[in-house]
C-alpha atoms as a PDB file:
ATOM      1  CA  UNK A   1      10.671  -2.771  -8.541  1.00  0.00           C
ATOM      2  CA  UNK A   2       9.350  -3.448  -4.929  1.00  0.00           C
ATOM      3  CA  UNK A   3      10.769  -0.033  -4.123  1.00  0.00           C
ATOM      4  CA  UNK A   4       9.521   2.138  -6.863  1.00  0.00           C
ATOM      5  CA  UNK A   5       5.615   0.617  -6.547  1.00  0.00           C
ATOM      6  CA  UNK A   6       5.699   1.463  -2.680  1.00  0.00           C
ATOM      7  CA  UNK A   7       6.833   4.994  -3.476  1.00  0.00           C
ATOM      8  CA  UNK A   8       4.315   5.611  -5.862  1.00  0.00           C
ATOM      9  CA  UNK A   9       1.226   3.836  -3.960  1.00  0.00           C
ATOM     10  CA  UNK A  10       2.695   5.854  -1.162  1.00  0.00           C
ATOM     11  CA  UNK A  11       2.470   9.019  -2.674  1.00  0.00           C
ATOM     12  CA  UNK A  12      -1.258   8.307  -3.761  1.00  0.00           C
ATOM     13  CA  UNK A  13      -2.215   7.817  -0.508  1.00  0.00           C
ATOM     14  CA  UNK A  14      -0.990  10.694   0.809  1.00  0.00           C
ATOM     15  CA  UNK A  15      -2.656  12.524  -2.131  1.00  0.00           C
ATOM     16  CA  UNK A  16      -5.996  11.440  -0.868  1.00  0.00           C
ATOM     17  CA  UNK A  17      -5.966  13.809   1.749  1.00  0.00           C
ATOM     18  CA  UNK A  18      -6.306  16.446  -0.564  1.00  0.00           C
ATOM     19  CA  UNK A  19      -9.714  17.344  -1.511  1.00  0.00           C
ATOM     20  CA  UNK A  20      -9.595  15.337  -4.822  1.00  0.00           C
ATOM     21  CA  UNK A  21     -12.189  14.263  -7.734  1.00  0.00           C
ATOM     22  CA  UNK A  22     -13.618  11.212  -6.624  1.00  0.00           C
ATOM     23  CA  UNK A  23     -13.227   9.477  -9.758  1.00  0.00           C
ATOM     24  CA  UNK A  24      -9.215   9.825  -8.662  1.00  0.00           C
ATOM     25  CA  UNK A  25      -9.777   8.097  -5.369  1.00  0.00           C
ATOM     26  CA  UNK A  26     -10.857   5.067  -7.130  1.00  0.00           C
ATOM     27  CA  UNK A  27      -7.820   5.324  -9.592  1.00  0.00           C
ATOM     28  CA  UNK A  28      -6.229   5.101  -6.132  1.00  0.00           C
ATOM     29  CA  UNK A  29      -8.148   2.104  -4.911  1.00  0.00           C
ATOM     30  CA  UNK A  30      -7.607   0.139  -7.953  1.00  0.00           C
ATOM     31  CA  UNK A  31      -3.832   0.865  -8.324  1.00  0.00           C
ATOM     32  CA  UNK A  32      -3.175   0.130  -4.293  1.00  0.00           C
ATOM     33  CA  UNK A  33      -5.125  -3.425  -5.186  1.00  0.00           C
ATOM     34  CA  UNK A  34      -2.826  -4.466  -8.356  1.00  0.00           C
ATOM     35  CA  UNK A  35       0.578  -3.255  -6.242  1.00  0.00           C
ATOM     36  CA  UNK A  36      -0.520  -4.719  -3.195  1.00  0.00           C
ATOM     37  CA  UNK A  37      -1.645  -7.970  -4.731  1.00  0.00           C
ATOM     38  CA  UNK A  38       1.659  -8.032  -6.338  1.00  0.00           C
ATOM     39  CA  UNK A  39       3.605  -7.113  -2.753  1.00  0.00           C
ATOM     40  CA  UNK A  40       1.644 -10.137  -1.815  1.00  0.00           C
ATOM     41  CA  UNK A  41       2.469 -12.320  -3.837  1.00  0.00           C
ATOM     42  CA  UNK A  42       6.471 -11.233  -3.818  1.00  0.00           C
ATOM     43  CA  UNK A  43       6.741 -11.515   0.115  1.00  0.00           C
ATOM     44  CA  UNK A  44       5.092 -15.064  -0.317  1.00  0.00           C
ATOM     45  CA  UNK A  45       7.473 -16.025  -2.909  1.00  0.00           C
ATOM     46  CA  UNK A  46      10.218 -14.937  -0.829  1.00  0.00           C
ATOM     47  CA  UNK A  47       9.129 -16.704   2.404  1.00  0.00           C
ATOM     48  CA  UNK A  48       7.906 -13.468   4.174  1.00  0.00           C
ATOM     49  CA  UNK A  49       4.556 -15.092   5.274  1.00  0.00           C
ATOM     50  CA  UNK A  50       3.202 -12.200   7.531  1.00  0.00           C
ATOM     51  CA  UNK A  51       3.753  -9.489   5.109  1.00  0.00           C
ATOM     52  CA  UNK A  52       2.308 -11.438   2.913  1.00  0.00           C
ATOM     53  CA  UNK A  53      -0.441 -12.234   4.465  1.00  0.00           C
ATOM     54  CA  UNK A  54      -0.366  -8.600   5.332  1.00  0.00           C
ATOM     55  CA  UNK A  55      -0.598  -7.269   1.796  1.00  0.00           C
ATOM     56  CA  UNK A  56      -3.088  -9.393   0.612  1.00  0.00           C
ATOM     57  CA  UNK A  57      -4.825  -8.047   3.831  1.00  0.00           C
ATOM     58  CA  UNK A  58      -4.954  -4.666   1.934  1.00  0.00           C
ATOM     59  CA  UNK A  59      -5.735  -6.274  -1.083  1.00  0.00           C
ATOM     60  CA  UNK A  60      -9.035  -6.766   0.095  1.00  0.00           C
ATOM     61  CA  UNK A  61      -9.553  -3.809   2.441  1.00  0.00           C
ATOM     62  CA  UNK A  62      -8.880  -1.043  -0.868  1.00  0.00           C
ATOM     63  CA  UNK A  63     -10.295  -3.301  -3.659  1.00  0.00           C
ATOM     64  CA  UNK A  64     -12.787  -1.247  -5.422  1.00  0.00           C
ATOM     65  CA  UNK A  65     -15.211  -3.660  -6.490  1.00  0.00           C
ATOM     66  CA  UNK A  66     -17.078  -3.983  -3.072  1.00  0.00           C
ATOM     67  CA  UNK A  67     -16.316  -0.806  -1.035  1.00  0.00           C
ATOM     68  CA  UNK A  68     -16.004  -0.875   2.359  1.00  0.00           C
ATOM     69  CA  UNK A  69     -17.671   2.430   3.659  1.00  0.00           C
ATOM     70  CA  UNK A  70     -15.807   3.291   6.549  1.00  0.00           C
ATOM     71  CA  UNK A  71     -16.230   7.275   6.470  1.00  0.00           C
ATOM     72  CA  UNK A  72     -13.399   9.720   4.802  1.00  0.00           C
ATOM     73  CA  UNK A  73     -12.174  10.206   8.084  1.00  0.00           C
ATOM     74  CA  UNK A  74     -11.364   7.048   8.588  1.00  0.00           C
ATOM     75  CA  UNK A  75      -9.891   6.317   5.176  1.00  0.00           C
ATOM     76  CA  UNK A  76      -7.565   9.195   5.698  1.00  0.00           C
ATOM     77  CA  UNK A  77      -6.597   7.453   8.886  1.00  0.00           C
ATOM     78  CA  UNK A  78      -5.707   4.181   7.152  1.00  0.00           C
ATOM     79  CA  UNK A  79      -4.434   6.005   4.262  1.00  0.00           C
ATOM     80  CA  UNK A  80      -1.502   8.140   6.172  1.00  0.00           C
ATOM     81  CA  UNK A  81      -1.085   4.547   8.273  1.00  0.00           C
ATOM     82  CA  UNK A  82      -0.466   2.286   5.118  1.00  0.00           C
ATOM     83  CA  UNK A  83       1.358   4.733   3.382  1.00  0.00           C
ATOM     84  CA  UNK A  84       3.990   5.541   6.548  1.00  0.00           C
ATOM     85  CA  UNK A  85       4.171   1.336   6.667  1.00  0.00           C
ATOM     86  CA  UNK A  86       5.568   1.064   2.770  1.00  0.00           C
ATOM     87  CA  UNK A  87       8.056   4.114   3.520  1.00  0.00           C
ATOM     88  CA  UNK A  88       9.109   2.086   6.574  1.00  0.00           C
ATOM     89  CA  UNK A  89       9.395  -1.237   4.924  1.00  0.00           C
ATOM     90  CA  UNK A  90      11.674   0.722   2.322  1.00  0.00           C
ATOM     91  CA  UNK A  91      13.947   1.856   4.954  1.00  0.00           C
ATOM     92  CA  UNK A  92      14.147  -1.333   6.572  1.00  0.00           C
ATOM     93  CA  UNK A  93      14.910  -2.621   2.791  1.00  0.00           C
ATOM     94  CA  UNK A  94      17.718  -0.233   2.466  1.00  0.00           C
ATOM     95  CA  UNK A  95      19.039  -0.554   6.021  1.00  0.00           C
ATOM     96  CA  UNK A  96      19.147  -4.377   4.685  1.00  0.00           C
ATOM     97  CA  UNK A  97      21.119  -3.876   2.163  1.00  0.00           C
ATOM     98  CA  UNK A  98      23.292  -1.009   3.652  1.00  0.00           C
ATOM     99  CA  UNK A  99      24.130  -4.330   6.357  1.00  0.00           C
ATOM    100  CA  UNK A 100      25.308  -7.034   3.459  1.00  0.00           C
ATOM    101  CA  UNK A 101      27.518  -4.967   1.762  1.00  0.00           C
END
C-alpha cells in the first residue's frame, strides 16, 4: 500500500510541471496531505522516527488550507525533490526486501 500511494503522489508531482488547471494543483495539494499524513503515521508506527517526522514535515508544507506562497518556481523545485525522495525510498524498500529473501 506504502508503495502504490508513493507512486501515485509521485506521479502528481511530476504532473505539476505541466502547465495545468489550477483547480488540479490543489487536487494535488490535498491528496499529497492525506498520503503523506498517512506515510507519517506508518513510519511512526513502525519505529522510523525521522521519516516520520519527515512526512508529517510535508504534511504541513503541501496542506492546502493555509498556502504557503513560495513562487511556482519554487514549488516545481520541491515538487521534482519530494517526488525523486518517494521513488528513492521505494527502491530502498525493494532493495530491502530483495536482501531478506
Amino acid at each position: 500500500m506504502k508503495t502504490t500511494i508513493k507512486i501515485v503522489i509521485a506521479a502528481l508531482l511530476f504532473l505539476c510541471l505541466a502547465n495545468m488547471p489550477y483547480g488540479f494543483y490543489m487536487l494535488v495539494r490535498f491528496a499529497a496531505t492525506v498520503a503523506f499524513a498517512y506515510l507519517s503515521y506508518e513510519y511512526f508506527k513502525s519505529k522510523q522516527e525521522k521519516l516520520g517526522v519527515l512526512f508529517a514535515s510535508l504534511v504541513l508544507l503541501f496542506q492546502p488550507f493555509f498556502k504557503i506562497a513560495l513562487g511556482r518556481m519554487i514549488w516545481n523545485c520541491m515538487d521534482v525533490v519530494v517526488a525523486i525522495m518517494l521513488l528513492y525510498l521505494i527502491i530502498i524498500d525493494f532493495r530491502k526486501i530483495a536482501n531478506c529473501q
